[in-house]
Protein backbone atom coordinates (compact mmCIF):
# COMPACT_ATOMS: atom_id res chain seq x y z
CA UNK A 1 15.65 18.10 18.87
CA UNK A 2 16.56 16.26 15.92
CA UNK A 3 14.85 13.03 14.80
CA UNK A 4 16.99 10.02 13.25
CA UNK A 5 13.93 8.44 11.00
CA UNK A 6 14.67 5.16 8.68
CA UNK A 7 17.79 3.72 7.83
CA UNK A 8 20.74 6.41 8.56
CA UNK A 9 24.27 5.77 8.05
CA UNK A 10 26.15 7.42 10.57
CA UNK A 11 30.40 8.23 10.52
CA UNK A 12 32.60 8.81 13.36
CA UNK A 13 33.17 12.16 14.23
CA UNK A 14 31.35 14.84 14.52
CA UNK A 15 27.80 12.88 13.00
CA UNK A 16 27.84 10.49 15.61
CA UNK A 17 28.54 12.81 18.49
CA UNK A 18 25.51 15.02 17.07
CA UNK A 19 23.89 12.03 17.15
CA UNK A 20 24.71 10.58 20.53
CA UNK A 21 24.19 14.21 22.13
CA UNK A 22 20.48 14.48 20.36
CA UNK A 23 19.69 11.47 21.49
CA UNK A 24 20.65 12.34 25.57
CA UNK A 25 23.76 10.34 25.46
CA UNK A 26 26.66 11.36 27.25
CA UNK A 27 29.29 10.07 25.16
CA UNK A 28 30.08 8.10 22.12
CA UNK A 29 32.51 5.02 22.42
CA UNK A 30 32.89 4.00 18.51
CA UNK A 31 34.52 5.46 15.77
CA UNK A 32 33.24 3.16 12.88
CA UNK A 33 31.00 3.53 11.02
CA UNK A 34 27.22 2.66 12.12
CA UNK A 35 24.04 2.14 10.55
CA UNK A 36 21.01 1.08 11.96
CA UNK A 37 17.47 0.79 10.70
CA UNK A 38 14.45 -0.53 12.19
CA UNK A 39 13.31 -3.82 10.60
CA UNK A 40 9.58 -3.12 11.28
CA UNK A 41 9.17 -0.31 8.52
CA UNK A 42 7.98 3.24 10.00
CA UNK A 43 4.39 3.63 9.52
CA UNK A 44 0.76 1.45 10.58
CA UNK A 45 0.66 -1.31 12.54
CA UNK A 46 -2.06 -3.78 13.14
CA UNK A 47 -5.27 -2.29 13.64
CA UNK A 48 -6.63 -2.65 17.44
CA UNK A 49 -10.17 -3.74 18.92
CA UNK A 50 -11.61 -2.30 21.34
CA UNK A 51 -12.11 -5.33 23.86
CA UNK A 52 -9.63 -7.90 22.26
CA UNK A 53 -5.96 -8.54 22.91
CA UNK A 54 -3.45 -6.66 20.89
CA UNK A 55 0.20 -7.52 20.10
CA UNK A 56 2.41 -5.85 17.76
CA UNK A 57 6.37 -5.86 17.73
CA UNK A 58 9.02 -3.52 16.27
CA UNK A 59 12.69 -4.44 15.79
CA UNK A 60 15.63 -2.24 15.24
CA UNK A 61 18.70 -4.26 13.95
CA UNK A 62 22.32 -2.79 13.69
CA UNK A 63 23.04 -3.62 9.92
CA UNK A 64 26.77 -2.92 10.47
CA UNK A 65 29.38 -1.84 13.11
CA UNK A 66 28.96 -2.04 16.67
CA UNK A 67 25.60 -2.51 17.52
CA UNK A 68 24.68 -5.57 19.38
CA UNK A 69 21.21 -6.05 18.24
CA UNK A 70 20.27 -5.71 21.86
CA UNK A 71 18.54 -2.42 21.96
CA UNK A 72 15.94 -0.53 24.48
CA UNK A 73 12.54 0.70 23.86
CA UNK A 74 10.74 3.66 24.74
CA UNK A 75 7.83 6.01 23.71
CA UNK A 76 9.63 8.96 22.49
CA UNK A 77 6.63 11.10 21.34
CA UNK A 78 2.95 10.64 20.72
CA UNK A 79 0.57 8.38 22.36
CA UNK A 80 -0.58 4.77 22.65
CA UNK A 81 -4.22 3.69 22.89
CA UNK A 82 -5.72 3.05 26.08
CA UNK A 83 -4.93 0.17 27.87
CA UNK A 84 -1.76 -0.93 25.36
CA UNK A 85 1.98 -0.28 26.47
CA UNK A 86 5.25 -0.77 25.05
CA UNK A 87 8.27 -2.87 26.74
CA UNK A 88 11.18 -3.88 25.83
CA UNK A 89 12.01 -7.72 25.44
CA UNK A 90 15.30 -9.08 25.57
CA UNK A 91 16.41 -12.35 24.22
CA UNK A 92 19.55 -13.87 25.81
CA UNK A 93 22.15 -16.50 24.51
CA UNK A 94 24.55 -16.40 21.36
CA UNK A 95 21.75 -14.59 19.45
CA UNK A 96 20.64 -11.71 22.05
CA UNK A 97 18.43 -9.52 20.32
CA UNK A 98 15.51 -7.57 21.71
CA UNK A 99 12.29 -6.25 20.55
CA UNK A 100 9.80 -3.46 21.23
CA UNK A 101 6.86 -5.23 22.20
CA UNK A 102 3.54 -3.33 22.05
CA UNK A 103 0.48 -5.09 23.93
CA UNK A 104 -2.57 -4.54 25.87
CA UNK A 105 -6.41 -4.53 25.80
CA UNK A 106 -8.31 -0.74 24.97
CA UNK A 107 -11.36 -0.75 26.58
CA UNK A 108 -11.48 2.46 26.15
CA UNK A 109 -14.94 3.13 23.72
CA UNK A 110 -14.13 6.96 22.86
CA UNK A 111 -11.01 5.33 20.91
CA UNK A 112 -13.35 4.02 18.19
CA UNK A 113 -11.70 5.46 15.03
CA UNK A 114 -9.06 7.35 16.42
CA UNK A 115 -5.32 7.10 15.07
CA UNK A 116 -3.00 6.94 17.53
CA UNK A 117 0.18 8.59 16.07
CA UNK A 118 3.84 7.93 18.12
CA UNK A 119 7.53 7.44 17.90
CA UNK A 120 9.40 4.35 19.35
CA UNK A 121 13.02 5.31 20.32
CA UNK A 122 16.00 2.28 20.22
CA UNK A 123 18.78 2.94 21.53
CA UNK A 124 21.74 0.36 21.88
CA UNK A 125 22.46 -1.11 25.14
CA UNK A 126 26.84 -0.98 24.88
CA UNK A 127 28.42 0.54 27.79
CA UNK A 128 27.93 3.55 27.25
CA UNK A 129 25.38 3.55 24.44
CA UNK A 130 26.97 4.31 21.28
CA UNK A 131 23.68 4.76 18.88
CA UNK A 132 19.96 5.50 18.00
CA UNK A 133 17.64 5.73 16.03
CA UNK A 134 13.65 6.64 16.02
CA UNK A 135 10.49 5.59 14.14
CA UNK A 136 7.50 6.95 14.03
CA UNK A 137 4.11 4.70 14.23
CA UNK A 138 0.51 4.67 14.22
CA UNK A 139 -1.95 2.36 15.31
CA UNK A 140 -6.02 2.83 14.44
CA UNK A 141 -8.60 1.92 16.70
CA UNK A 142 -12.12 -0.05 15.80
């Protein structure tokens, strides 16, 4: 299955129904042009604790064309550390955006030092979803 990392721009056609289809999508409503990029930059986030609260947030943002900036998260690949989970939040209004929002307590000891390597997965939330885009992530462990 192919992987849409970073910034991408994608044209109507045959790129976007690749795209659509790799991503599970049934069908593909646009023909503009899209690109999309996730605002939180692939690569670390903030380091966890074992015991404490963490919170970390990533944001995909359709730069131009159809996207709405309303977009839903999921774990595409990898892992997260015990005890943390990632949800989508959704913002409503004139502004609606939505972010990936990555929280949770590891009490988990055998995590001390471990890297936890995984991909987050946006996808748009037009009827049907038109675009997508994945990031991969890693979050260390003290």
């Amino acid at each position: 299955m192919m992987k849409v990392y970073g910034k991408r721009l994608i044209g109507a056609g045959f790129a976007l129904l690749a795209l659509a289809a790799t991503l599970g999508l049934s069908s593909c409503a646009s023909t503009t042009p899209i690109e999309i990029d996730f605002k939180t930059p692939a690569g670390p986030l903030a380091t966890a604790t074992i015991g404490h609260a963490y919170y970390a947030t990533v944001v995909a943002d359709g730069v131009t064309g159809p996207p709405t900036g309303v977009y839903t998260y999921s774990l595409d690949s990898g892992s997260l550390p015990s005890g943390i989970t990632l949800t989508t939040k959704n913002t409503t209004g004139t502004n609606s955006t939505s972010v990936a929002v990555i929280s949770g307590t590891d009490t988990n000891a055998n995590d001390n030092g471990k890297t936890f390597t995984f991909t987050v997965k946006a996808v748009d939330m037009l009827t049907p979803p038109t675009v997508g885009i994945s990031g991969m992530y890693t979050i260390t462990v003290n």
